[in-house]
Structures are given as structure tokens and as C-alpha cells.
Protein backbone atom coordinates (compact mmCIF):
# COMPACT_ATOMS: atom_id res chain seq x y z
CA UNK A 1 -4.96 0.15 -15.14
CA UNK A 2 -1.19 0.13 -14.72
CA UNK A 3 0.56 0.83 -11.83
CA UNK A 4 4.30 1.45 -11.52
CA UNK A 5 6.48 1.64 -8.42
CA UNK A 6 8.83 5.38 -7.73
CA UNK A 7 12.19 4.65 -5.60
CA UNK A 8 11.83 4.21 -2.03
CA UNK A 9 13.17 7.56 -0.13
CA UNK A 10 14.96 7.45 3.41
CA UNK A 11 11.76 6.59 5.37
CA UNK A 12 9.76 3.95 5.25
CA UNK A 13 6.80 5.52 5.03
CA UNK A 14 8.28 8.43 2.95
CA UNK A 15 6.30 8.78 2.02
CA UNK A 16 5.52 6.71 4.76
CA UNK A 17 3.48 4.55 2.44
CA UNK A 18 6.33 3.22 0.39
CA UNK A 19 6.37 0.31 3.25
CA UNK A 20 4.18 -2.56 1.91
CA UNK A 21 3.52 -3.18 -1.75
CA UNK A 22 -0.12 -3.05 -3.10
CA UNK A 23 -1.35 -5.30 -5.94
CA UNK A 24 -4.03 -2.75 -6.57
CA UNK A 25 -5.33 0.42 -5.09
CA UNK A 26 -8.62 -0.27 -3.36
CA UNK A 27 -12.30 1.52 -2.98
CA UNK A 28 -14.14 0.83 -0.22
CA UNK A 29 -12.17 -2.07 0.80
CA UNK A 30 -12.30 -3.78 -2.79
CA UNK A 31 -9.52 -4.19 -5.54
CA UNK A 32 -10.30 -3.87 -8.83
CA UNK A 33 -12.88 -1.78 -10.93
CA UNK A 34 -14.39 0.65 -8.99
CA UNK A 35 -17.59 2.91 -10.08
CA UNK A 36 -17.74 6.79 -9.94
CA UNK A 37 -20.76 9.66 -10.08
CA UNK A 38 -20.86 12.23 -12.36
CA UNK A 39 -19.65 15.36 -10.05
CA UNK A 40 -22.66 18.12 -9.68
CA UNK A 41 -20.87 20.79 -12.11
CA UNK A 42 -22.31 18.86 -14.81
CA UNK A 43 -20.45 20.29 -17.64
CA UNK A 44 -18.24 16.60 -17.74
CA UNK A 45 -17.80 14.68 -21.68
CA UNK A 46 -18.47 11.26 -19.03
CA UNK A 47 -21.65 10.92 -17.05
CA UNK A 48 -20.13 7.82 -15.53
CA UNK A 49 -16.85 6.63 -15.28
CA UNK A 50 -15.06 2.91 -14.41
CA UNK A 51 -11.98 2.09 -13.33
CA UNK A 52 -11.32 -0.98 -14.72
CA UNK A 53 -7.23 -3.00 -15.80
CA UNK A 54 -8.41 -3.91 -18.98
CA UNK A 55 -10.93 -1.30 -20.24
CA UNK A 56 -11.51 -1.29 -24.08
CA UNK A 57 -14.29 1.07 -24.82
CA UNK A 58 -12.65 4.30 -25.79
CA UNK A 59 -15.27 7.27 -25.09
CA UNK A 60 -13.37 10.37 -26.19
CA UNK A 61 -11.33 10.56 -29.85
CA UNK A 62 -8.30 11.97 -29.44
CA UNK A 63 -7.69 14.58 -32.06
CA UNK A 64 -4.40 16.27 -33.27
CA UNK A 65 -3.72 19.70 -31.60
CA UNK A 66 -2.10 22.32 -33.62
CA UNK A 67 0.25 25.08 -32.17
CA UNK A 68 2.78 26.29 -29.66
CA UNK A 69 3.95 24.47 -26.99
CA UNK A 70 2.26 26.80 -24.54
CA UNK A 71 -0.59 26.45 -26.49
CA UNK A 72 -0.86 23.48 -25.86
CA UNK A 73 -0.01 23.16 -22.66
CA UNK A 74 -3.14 25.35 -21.79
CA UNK A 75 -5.23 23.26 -23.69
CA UNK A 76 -4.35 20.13 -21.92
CA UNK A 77 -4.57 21.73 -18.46
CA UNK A 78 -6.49 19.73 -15.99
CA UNK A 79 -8.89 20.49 -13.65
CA UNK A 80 -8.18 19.53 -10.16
CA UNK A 81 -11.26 19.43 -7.29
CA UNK A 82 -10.09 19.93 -3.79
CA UNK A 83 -11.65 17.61 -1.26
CA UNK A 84 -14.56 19.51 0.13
CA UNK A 85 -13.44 20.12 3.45
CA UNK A 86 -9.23 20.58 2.31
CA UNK A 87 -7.57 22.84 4.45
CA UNK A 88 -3.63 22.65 2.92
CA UNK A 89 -4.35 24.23 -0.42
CA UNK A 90 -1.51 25.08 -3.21
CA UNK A 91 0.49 27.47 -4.33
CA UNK A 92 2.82 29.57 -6.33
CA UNK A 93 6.90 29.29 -5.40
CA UNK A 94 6.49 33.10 -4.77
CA UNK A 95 3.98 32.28 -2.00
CA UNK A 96 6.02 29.72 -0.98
CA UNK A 97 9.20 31.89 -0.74
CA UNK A 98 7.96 34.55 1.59
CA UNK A 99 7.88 31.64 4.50
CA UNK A 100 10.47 29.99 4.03
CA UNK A 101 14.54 30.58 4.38
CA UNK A 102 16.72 28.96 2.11
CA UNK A 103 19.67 27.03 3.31
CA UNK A 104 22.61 25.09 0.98
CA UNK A 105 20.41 22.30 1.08
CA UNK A 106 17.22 23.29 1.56
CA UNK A 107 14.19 24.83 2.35
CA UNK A 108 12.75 25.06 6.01
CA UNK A 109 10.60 27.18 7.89
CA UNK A 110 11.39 30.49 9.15
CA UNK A 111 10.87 28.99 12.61
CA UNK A 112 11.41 25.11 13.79
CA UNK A 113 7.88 23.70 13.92
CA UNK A 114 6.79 23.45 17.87
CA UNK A 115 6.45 19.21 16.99
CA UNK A 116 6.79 16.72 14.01
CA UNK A 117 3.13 16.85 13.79
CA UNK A 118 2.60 20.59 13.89
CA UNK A 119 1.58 22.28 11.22
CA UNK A 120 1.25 26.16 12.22
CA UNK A 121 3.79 27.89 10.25
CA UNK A 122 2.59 30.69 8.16
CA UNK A 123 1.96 29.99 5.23
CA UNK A 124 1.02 26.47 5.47
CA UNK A 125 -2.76 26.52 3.91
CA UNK A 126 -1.29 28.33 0.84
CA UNK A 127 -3.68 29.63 -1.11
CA UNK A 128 -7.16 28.63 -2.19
CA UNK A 129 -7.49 28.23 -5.95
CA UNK A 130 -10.76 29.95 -6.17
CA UNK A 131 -9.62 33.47 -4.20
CA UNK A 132 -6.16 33.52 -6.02
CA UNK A 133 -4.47 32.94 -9.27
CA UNK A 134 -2.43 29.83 -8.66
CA UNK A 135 0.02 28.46 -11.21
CA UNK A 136 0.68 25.14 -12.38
CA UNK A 137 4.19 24.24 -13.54
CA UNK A 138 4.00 22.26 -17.20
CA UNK A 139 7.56 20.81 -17.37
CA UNK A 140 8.32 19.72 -21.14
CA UNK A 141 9.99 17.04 -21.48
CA UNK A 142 10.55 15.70 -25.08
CA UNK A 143 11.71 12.70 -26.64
CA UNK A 144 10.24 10.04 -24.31
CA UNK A 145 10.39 6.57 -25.16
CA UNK A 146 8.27 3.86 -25.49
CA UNK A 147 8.12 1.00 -27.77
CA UNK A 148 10.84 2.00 -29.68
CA UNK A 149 8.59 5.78 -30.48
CA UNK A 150 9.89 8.71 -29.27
CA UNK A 151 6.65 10.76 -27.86
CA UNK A 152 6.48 14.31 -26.00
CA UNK A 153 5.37 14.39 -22.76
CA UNK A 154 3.72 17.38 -20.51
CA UNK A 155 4.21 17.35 -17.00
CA UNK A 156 1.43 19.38 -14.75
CA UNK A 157 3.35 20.18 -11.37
CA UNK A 158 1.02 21.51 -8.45
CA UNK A 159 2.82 22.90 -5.12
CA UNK A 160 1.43 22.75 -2.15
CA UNK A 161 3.40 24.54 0.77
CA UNK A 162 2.53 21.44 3.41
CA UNK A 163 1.57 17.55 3.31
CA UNK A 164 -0.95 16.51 6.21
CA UNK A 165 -0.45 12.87 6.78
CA UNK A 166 -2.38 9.95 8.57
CA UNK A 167 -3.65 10.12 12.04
CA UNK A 168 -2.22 6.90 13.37
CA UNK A 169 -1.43 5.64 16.95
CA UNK A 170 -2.30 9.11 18.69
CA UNK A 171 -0.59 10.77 16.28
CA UNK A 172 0.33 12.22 12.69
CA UNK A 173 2.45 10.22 10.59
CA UNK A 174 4.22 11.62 7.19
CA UNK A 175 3.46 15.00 7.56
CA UNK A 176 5.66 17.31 5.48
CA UNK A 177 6.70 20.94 4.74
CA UNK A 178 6.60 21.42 0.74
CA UNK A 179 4.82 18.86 -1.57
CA UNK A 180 5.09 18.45 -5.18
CA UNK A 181 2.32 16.51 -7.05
CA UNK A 182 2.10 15.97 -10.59
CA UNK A 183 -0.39 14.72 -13.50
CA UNK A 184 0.96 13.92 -16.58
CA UNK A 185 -0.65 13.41 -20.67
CA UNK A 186 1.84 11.93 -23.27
CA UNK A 187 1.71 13.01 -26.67
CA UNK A 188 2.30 11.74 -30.43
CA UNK A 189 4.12 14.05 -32.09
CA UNK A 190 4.02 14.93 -36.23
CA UNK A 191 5.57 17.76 -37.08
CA UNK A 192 3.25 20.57 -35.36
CA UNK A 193 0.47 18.28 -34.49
CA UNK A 194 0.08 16.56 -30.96
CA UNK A 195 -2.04 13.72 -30.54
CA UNK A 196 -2.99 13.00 -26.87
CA UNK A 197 -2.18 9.07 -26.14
CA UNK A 198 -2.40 8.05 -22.34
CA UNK A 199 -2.46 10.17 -18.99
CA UNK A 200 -0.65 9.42 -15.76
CA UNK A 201 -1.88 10.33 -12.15
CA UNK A 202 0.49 10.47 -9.10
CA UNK A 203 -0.30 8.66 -6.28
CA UNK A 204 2.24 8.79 -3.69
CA UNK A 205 4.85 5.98 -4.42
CA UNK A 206 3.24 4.91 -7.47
CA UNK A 207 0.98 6.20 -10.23
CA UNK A 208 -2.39 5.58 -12.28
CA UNK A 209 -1.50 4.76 -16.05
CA UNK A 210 -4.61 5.21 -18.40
CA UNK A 211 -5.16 5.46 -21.99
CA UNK A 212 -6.41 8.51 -23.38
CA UNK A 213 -10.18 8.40 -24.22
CA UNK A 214 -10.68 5.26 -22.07
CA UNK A 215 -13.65 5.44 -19.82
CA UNK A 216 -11.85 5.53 -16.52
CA UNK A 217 -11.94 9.15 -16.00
CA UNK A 218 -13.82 12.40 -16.95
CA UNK A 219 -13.06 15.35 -18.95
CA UNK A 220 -14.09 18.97 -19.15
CA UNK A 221 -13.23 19.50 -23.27
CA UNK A 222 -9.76 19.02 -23.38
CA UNK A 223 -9.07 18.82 -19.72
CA UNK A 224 -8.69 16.27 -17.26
CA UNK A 225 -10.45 16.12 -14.48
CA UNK A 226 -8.57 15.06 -11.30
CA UNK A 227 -9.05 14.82 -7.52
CA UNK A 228 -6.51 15.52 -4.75
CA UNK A 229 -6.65 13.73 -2.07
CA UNK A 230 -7.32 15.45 1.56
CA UNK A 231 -4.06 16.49 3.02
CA UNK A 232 -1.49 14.57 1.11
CA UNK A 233 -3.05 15.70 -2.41
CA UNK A 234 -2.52 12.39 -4.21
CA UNK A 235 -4.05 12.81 -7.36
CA UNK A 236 -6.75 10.53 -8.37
CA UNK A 237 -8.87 9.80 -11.34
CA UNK A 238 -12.00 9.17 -9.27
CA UNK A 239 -13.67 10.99 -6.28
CA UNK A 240 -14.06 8.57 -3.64
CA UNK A 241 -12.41 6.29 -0.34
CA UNK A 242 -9.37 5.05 -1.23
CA UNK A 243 -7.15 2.65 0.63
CA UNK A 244 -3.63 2.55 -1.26
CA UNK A 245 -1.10 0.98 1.39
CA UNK A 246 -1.76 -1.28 4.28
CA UNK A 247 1.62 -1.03 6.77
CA UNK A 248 1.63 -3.80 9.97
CA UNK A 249 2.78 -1.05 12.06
CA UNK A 250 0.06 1.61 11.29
CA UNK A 251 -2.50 -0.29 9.51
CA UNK A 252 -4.55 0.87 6.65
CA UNK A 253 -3.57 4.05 4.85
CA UNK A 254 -6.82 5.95 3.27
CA UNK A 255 -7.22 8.89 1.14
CA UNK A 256 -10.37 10.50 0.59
CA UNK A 257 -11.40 12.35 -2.84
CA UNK A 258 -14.04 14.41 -3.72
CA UNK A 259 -16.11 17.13 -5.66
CA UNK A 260 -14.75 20.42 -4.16
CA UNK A 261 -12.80 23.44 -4.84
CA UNK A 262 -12.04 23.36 -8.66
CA UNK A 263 -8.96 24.46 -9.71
CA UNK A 264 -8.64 25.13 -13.35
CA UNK A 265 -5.00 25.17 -14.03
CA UNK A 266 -5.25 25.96 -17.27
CA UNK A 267 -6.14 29.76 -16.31
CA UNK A 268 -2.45 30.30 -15.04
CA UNK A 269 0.14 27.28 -16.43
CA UNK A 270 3.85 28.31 -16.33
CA UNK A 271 5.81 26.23 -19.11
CA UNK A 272 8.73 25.11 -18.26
CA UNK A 273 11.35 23.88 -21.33
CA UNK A 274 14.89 22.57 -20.85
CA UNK A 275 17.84 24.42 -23.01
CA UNK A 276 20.11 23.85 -24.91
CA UNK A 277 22.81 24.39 -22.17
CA UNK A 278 20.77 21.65 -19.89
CA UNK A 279 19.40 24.12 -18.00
CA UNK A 280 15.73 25.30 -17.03
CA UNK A 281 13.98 28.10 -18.04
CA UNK A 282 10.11 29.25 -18.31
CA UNK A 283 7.71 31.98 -19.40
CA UNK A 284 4.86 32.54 -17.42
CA UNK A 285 1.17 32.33 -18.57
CA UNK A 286 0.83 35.79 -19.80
CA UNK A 287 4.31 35.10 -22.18
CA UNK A 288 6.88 36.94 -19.07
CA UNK A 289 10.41 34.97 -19.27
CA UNK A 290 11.94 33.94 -16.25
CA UNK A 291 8.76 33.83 -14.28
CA UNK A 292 9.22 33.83 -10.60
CA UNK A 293 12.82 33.76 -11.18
CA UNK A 294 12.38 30.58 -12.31
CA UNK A 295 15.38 29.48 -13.80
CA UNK A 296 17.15 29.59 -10.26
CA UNK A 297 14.73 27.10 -8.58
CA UNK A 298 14.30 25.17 -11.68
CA UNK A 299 18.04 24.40 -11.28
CA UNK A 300 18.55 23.47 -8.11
CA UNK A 301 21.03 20.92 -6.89
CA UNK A 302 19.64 17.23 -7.63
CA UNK A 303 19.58 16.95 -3.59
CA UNK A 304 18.10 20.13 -2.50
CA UNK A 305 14.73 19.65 -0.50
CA UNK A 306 11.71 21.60 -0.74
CA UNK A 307 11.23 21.33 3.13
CA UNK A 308 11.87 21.03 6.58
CA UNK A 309 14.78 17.73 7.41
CA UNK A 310 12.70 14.62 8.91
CA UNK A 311 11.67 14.67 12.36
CA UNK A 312 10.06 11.76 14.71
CA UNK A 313 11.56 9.03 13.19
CA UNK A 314 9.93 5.31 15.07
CA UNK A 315 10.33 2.16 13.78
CA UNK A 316 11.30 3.43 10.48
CA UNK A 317 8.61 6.20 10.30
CA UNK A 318 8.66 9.40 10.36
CA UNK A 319 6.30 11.42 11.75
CA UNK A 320 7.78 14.32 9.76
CA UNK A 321 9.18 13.65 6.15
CA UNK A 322 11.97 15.59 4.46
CA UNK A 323 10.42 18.23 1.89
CA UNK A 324 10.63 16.58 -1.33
CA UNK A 325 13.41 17.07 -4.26
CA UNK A 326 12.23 19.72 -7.26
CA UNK A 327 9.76 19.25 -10.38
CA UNK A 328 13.00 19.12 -12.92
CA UNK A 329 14.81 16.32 -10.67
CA UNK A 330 11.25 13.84 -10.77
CA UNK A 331 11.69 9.97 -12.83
CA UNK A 332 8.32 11.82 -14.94
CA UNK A 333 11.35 14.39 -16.32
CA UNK A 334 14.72 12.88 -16.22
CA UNK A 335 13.98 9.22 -17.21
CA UNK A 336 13.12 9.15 -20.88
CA UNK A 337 12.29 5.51 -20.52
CA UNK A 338 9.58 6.18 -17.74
CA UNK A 339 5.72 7.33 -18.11
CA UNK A 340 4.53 8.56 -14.51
């Protein structure tokens, strides 16, 4: 398992958890391979699963996919399981929009939040995945490289209208308004036919590199299956206790997985495809161009911030992060060198 380090932001912990390097994430306290249960849905290709850095034993063939882009974009949709108890669920940017005010650089609540830890403002539990139709944004981004190949990547981005962060010291640390998480699978192109080759799951400052068909996490036919983590919605291959950062100042930072809400994304996936011009556009999952009016988020300035400016700033942490930068502006998109 491969793990690769994003750029640090302004704070610290900004996420707050950028402070300390980790060799490996850990379960339960211990690094290395970890073991998972099949989930109780029981329709998974793995019964059990292990996370291990130098798994061999491929489980799943890949096989070539032919058709459209948003063909196949559907097809390679994951599913993502809500921690049982979430409470900060995702959502569309039209949900989004209706709280929020747009400034020059920015979005921000409609109303200042009453502290850096609050998280009250309409809109903030967005909307649960199974009572509403929630999209997931596919970002295309072609011509990746690796190895001196040139493969296509697809780029699952999941909104979430707020980040609940660590209860540390009395307190809650790295809280934020707007959060965009991502999954991605990387492709071997032939003409028409796609051949899945590895996947890549976001977790916070770094990410989870697997091959495709290795034994390390489960599928549901074609799909991924993936856990969010409570709150911050870190997206893991595993359902489980995960320490991933351990900061002198705050001590241990945990996320906890698990077998809850399941959001098939593949019932409502928006693909997004970069023009000729450079810029952004999209169609929607039932074929509707310009979806959500997308091609005026989609092309926002490199610097403009899904959220609220940082508040509570101690010792270098902030209690409450800046909203994060947009899906098109993310290493996963822009760096043709980078798999995350």
C-alpha cells in the first residue's frame, strides 16, 4: 500500500492533520496489514479483505470496458457507506448554493457561525443519500502519466456542505464549512476499451494507492466499495478505527469507518470533461449539459474557497479551517504526473 503526501495548506492541521508525518496509517493502534469483515449487505465479490504493502494475490480480473465516457463513468461508480451514526451527510452544489453567499473569493455562510466550533448553519447535514438523489462529480482527466504510459483517469468528487473535526482539549479542532473528498480508478486506454489498473482513496493529506483486483478492498460488480469516515469523510478502503496522524499538541487523530448509509453514486454521477478552450463543462446523469450551471463553478478562480475563512487559530491550529479550493483545481486533476 502506497501512500503519497498532498501540499501542506495555511494551517497546520489543515487539515489540521498535515502536522506530523505518518509512516503508515494505523488500526487499532497497529501499522501495517490490517483485517476487515465482510459488511452485512452481503452482495460483496470479497468475503474478506487485507490491507497489506506488498499484496500479490489479485482476486478480481480486470476486464476491458467498452463505451462512452459516461458510460463508463457509471460503471465504475463506487459505493460509499456512511458511518452508522454520520450526521454531516453530502450533497449536490445546488443544495449547497441555497446556504451559502458567494463573495470574490469565496463561499461563506449566510450568517457568521456563533463560534469556530459551531456548526448550526442551515444546511450543514446536507442531505442523506438514501432520502435524496445526490450526485457525484466524475472529473475526466486524460492523459496521465506514469512510467512513461499515458493512462485516463476518473475522478469521483463527493461534497459535503461541512467537515466535523476532532474533539481535542475541550474543544473542536479542524472543523470546516464545504468539504471536497474524492476516490479515484485509473484506466488503460486502447482505442474504445478501458481497462481498470489501480484505485486511489483520499485520506486527508495523503491517499491509499491500490492495485486493481488486489485483495485489499471489496467490490459490488464493478464498483468500489468505500467508507467515509465520521465527520471529516476521509475515504477508506476498510470499515474500522483508524489512527492516521499523531500531533504533540493534540495527540492522536482517529477516524472511525463503518457499514452504514450506502450511497450508490453510480445512480446520479455528473461527468465532468475539460475543453478544448481549457475550460470545464458537464452533462448531468440523465445526458442535461451544463448541469447545475456547472461550467461557472467548475471554473472558478484557482484560489476561490468552498467555505467560511479560518477561525480560532492556536499554536498553529485552527479550530476552523478555510473551505477547501474546487474539484478542477485538486493535484488528482491538474498534475498529469500524480495518481491520488
Amino acid at each position: 500500500m502506497e501512500f503519497r503526501r498532498r501540499v501542506k495548506p495555511r494551517c497546520k492541521s489543515g487539515s489540521m492533520f498535515s502536522a506530523i508525518q505518518h509512516p503508515k496509517i494505523q488500526r487499532n493502534g497497529n501499522a501495517g496489514a490490517v483485517s476487515m469483515n465482510q459488511p452485512a449487505d452481503g452482495d460483496y465479490s470479497v468475503v474478506r479483505a487485507r490491507w497489506s504493502s506488498d499484496a500479490t494475490h489479485f482476486v478480481r480480473q480486470a476486464k476491458p470496458f467498452k463505451g462512452s465516457l459516461r458510460d463508463l463513468a457509471k460503471a465504475y461508480a463506487p459505493r460509499v457507506h456512511m458511518h452508522p451514526p454520520e450526521e454531516w451527510f453530502p450533497s449536490s452544489v445546488s443544495f449547497l448554493a441555497k446556504y451559502v453567499v458567494r463573495k470574490p473569493d469565496r463561499y461563506t455562510t449566510q450568517m457568521p457561525l456563533d463560534s469556530p466550533s459551531s456548526s448550526d448553519f442551515p444546511g450543514a447535514v446536507g442531505q442523506r443519500p438514501d432520502k435524496a438523489s445526490v450526485p457525484v462529480y466524475a472529473v475526466v482527466a486524460d492523459n496521465e502519466i506514469e512510467a512513461g504510459k499515458e493512462f485516463t483517469d476518473i475522478v469521483y468528487f463527493m461534497l459535503y456542505p461541512y467537515n466535523r473535526g476532532k474533539r481535542k482539549i475541550d474543544t473542536m479542532w479542524g472543523n470546516h464549512v464545504g468539504d471536497w473528498e474524492h476516490f479515484t480508478v485509473r484506466f488503460n486506454r486502447s482505442d474504445t476499451d478501458y481497462v481498470p489498473v489501480k484505485v486511489s482513496f483520499s485520506v486527508h493529506d495523503t491517499n491509499i494507492e491500490l492495485p486493481w483486483g488486489a485483495p485489499d478492498f471489496l467490490t459490488v460488480d464493478t464498483h468500489v466499495v468505500a467508507f467515509e469516515a465520521k465527520g471529516t469523510h476521509a475515504v477508506f478502503p476498510a470499515q474500522g478505527h483508524f489512527v492516521y496522524k499523531n500531533i504533540a499538541v493534540l495527540g492522536s487523530l482517529i477516524d472511525d469507518t463503518g457499514t452504514g448509509v450506502a450511497w450508490d453514486t453510480w445512480n446520479n454521477v455528473v461527468l465532468v470533461t475539460k475543453e478544448a478552450s481549457g475550460k470545464y463543462a458537464c452533462i448531468g446523469h440523465d445526458g442535461t449539459r451544463n448541469a447545475e450551471d456547472c461550467k461557472r463553478w467548475l471554473n472558478y478562480p484557482a484560489e476561490f474557497r468552498w467555505g467560511n475563512a479560518e477561525e480560532g487559530r492556536i499554536a498553529g491550529h485552527c479550530r476552523l479551517e478555510q473551505g477547501p479550493t474546487g474539484p478542477t483545481t485538486k493535484a488528482a486533476v491538474t498534475d498529469v504526473n500524480r495518481f491520488d
